[in-house]
PDB file of N, CA and C in Angstrom:
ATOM      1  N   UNK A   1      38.607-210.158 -26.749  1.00  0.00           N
ATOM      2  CA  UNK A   1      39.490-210.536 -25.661  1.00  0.00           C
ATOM      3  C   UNK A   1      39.266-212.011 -25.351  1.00  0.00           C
ATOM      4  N   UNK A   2      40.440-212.576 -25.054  1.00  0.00           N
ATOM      5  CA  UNK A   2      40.211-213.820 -24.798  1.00  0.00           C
ATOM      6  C   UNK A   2      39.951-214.650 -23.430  1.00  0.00           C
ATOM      7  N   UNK A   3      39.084-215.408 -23.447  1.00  0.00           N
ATOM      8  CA  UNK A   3      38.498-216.141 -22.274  1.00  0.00           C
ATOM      9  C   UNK A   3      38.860-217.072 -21.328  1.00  0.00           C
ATOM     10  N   UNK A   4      38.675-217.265 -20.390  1.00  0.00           N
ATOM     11  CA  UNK A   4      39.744-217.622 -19.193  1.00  0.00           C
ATOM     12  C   UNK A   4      38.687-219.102 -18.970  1.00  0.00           C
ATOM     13  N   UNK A   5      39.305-220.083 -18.822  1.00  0.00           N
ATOM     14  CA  UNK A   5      37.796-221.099 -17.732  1.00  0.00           C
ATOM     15  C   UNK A   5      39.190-222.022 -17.417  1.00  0.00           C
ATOM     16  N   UNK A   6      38.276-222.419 -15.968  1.00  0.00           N
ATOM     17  CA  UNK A   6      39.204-223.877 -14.837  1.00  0.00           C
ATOM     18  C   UNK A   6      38.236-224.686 -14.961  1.00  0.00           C
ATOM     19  N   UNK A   7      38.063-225.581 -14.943  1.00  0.00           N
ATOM     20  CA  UNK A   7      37.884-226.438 -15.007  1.00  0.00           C
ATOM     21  C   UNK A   7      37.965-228.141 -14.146  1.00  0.00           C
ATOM     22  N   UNK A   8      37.873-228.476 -13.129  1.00  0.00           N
ATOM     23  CA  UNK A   8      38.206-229.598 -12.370  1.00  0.00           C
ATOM     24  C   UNK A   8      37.434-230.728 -12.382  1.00  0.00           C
ATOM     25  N   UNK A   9      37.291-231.703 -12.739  1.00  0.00           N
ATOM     26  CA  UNK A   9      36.808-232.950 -12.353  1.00  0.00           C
ATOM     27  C   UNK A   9      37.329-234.156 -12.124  1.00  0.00           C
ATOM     28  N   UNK A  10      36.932-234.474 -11.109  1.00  0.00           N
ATOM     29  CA  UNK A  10      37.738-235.592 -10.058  1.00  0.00           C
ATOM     30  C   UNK A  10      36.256-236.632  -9.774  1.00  0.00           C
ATOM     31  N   UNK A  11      36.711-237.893  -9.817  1.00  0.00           N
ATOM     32  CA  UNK A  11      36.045-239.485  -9.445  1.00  0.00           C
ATOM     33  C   UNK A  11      36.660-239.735  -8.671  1.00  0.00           C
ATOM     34  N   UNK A  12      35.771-240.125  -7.778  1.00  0.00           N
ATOM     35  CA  UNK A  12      36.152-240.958  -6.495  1.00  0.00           C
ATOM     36  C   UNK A  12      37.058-239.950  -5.367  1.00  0.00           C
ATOM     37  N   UNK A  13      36.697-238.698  -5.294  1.00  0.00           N
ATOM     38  CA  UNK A  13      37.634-237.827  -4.169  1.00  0.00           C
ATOM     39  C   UNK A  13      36.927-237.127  -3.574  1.00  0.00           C
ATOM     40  N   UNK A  14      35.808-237.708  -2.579  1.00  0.00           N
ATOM     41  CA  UNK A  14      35.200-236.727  -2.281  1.00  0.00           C
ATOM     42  C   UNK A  14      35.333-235.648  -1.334  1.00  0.00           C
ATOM     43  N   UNK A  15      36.131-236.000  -0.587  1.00  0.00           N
ATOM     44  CA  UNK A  15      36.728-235.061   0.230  1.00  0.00           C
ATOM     45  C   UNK A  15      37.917-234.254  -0.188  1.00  0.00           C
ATOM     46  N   UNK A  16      37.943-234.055  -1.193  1.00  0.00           N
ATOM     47  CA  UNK A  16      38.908-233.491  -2.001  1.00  0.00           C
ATOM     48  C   UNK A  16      37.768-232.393  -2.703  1.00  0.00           C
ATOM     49  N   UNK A  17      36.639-232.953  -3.287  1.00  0.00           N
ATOM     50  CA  UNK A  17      35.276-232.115  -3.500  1.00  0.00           C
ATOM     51  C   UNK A  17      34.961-231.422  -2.767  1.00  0.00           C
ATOM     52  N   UNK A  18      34.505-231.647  -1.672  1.00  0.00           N
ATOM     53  CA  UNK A  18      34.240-230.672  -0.268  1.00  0.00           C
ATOM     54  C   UNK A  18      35.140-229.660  -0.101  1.00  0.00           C
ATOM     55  N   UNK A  19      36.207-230.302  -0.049  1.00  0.00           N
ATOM     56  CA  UNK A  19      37.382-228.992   0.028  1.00  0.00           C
ATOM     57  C   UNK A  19      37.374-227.805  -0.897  1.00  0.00           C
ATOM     58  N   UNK A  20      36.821-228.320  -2.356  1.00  0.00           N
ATOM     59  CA  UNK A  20      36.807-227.275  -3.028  1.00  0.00           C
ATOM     60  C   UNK A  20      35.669-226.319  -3.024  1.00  0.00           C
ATOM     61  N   UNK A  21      34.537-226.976  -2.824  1.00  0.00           N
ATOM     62  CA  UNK A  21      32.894-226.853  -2.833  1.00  0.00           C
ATOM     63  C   UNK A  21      33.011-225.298  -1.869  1.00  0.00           C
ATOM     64  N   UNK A  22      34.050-225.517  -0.592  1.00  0.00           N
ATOM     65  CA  UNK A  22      33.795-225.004   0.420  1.00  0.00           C
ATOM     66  C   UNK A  22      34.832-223.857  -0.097  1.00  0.00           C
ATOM     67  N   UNK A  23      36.034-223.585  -0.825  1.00  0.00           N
ATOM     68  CA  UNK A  23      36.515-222.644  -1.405  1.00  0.00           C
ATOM     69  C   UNK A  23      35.864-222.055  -2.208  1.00  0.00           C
ATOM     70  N   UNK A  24      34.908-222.446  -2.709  1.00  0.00           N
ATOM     71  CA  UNK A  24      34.481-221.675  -3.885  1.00  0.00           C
ATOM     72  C   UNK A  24      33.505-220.829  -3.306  1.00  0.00           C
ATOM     73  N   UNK A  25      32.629-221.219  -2.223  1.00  0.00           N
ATOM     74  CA  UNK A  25      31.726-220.512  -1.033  1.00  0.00           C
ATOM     75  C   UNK A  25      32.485-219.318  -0.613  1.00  0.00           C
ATOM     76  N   UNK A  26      33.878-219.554  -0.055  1.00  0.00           N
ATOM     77  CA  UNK A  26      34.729-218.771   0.161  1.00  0.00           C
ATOM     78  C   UNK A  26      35.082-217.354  -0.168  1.00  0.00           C
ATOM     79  N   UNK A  27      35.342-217.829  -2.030  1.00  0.00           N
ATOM     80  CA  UNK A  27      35.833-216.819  -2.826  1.00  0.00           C
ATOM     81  C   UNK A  27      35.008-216.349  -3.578  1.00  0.00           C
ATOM     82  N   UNK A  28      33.576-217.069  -3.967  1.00  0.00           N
ATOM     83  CA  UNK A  28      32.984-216.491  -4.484  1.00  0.00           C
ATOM     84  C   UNK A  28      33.491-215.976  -5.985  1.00  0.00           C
ATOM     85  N   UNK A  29      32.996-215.309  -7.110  1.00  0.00           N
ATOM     86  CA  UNK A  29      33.407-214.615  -8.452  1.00  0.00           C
ATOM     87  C   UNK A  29      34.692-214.505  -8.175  1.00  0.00           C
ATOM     88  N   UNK A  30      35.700-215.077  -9.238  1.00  0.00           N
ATOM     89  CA  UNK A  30      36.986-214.382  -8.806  1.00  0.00           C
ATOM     90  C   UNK A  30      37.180-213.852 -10.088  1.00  0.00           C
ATOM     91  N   UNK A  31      35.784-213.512 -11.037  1.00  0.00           N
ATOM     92  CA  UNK A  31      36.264-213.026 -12.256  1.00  0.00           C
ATOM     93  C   UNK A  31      36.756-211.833 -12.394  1.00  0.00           C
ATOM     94  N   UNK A  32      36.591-210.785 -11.534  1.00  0.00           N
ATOM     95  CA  UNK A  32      37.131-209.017 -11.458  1.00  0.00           C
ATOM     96  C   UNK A  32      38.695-209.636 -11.188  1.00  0.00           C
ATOM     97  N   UNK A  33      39.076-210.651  -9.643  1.00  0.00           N
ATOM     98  CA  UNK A  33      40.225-210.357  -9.460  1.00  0.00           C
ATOM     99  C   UNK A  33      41.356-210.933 -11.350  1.00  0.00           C
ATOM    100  N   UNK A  34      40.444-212.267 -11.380  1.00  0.00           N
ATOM    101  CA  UNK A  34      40.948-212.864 -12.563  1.00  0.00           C
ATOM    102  C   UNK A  34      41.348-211.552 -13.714  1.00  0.00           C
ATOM    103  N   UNK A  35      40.196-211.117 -14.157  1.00  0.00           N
ATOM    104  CA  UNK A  35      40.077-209.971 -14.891  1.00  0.00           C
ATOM    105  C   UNK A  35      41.695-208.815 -14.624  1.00  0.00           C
ATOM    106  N   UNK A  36      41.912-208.417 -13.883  1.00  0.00           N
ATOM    107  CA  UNK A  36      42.404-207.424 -12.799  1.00  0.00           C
ATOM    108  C   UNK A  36      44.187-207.820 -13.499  1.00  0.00           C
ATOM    109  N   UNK A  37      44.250-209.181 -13.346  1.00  0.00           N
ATOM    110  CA  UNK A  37      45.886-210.232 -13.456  1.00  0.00           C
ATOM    111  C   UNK A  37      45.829-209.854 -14.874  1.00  0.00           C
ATOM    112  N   UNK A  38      44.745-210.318 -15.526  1.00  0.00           N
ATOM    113  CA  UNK A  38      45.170-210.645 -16.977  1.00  0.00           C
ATOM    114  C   UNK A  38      45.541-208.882 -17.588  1.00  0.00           C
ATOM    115  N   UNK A  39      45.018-207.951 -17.100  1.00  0.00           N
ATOM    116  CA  UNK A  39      45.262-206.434 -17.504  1.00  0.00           C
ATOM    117  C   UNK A  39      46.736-206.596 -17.396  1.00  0.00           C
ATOM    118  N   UNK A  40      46.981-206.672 -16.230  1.00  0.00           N
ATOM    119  CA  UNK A  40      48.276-206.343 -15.466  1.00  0.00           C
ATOM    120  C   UNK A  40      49.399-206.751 -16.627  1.00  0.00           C
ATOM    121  N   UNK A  41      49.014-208.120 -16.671  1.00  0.00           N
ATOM    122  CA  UNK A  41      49.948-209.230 -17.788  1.00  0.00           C
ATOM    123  C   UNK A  41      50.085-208.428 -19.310  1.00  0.00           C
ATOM    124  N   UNK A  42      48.385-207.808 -19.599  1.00  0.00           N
ATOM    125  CA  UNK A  42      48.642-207.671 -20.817  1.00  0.00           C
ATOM    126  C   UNK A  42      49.817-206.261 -21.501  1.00  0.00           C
ATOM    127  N   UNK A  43      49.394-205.261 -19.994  1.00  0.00           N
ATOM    128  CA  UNK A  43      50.446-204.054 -20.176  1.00  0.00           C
ATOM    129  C   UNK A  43      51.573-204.114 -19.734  1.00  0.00           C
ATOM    130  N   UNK A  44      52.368-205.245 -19.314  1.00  0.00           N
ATOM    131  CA  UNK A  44      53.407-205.425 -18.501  1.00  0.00           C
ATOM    132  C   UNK A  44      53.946-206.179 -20.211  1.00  0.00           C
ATOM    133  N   UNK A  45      53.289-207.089 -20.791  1.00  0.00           N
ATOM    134  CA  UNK A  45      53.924-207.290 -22.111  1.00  0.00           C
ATOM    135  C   UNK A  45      54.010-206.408 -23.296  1.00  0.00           C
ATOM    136  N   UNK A  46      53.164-205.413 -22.805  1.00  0.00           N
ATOM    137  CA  UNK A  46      52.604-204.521 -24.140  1.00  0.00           C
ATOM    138  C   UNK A  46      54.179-203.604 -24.007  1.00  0.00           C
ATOM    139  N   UNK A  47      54.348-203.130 -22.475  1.00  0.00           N
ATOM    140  CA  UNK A  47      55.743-202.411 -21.854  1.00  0.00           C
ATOM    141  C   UNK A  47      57.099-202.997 -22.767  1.00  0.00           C
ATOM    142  N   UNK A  48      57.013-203.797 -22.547  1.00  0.00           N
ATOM    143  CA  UNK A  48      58.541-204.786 -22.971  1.00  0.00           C
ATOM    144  C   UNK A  48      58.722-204.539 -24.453  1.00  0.00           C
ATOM    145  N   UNK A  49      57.522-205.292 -24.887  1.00  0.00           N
ATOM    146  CA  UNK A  49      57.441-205.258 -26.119  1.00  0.00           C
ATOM    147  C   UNK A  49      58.138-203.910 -26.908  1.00  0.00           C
ATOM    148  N   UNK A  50      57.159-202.961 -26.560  1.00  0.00           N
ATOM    149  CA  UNK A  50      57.613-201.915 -26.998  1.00  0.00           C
ATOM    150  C   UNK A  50      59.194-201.301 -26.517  1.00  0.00           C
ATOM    151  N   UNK A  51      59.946-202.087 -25.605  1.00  0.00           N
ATOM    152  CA  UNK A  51      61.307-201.877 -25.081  1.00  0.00           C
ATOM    153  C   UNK A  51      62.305-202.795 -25.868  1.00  0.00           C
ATOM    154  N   UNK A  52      61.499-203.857 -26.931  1.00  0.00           N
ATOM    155  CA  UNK A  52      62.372-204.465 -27.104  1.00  0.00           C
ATOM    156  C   UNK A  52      63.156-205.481 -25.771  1.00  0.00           C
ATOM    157  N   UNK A  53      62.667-205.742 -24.915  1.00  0.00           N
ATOM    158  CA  UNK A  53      62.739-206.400 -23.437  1.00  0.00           C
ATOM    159  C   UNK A  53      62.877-208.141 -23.594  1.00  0.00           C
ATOM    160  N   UNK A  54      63.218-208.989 -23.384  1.00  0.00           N
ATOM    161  CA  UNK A  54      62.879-210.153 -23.052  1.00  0.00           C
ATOM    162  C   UNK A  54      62.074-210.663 -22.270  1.00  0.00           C
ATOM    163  N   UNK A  55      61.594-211.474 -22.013  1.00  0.00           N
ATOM    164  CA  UNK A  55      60.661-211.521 -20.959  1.00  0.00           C
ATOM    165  C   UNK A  55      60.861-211.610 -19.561  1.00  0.00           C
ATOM    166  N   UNK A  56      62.397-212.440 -19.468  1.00  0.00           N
ATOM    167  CA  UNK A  56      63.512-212.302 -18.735  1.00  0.00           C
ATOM    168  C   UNK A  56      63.895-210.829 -18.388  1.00  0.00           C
ATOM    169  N   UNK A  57      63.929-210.168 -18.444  1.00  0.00           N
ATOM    170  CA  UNK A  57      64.332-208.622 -18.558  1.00  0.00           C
ATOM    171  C   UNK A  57      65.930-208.846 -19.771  1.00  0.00           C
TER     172      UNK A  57
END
């Protein structure tokens, strides 16, 4: 299965840092919810697929 990463780095913003520093305190692991989306995505395409569907409907 394939692997998810974010990534941010910013110079010179530090209060733009803080802001995030203090979200991430916040939210803590968001790898279950992360985890949770990508299921959703993968059987919602697996659905179509097998319908012959667009992605569009």
């Amino acid at each position: 299965m394939a692997g998810t990463n974010i990534k941010i780095e910013l110079k010179g913003a530090q209060p733009l840092q803080a802001a995030l520093a203090k979200l991430l305190q916040r939210t803590g692991d968001l790898s279950p919810a992360l985890r949770d989306i990508g299921e959703f995505l993968h059987l919602a395409h697996d659905e179509r697929f097998e319908k012959q569907q667009s992605p569009d409907g």
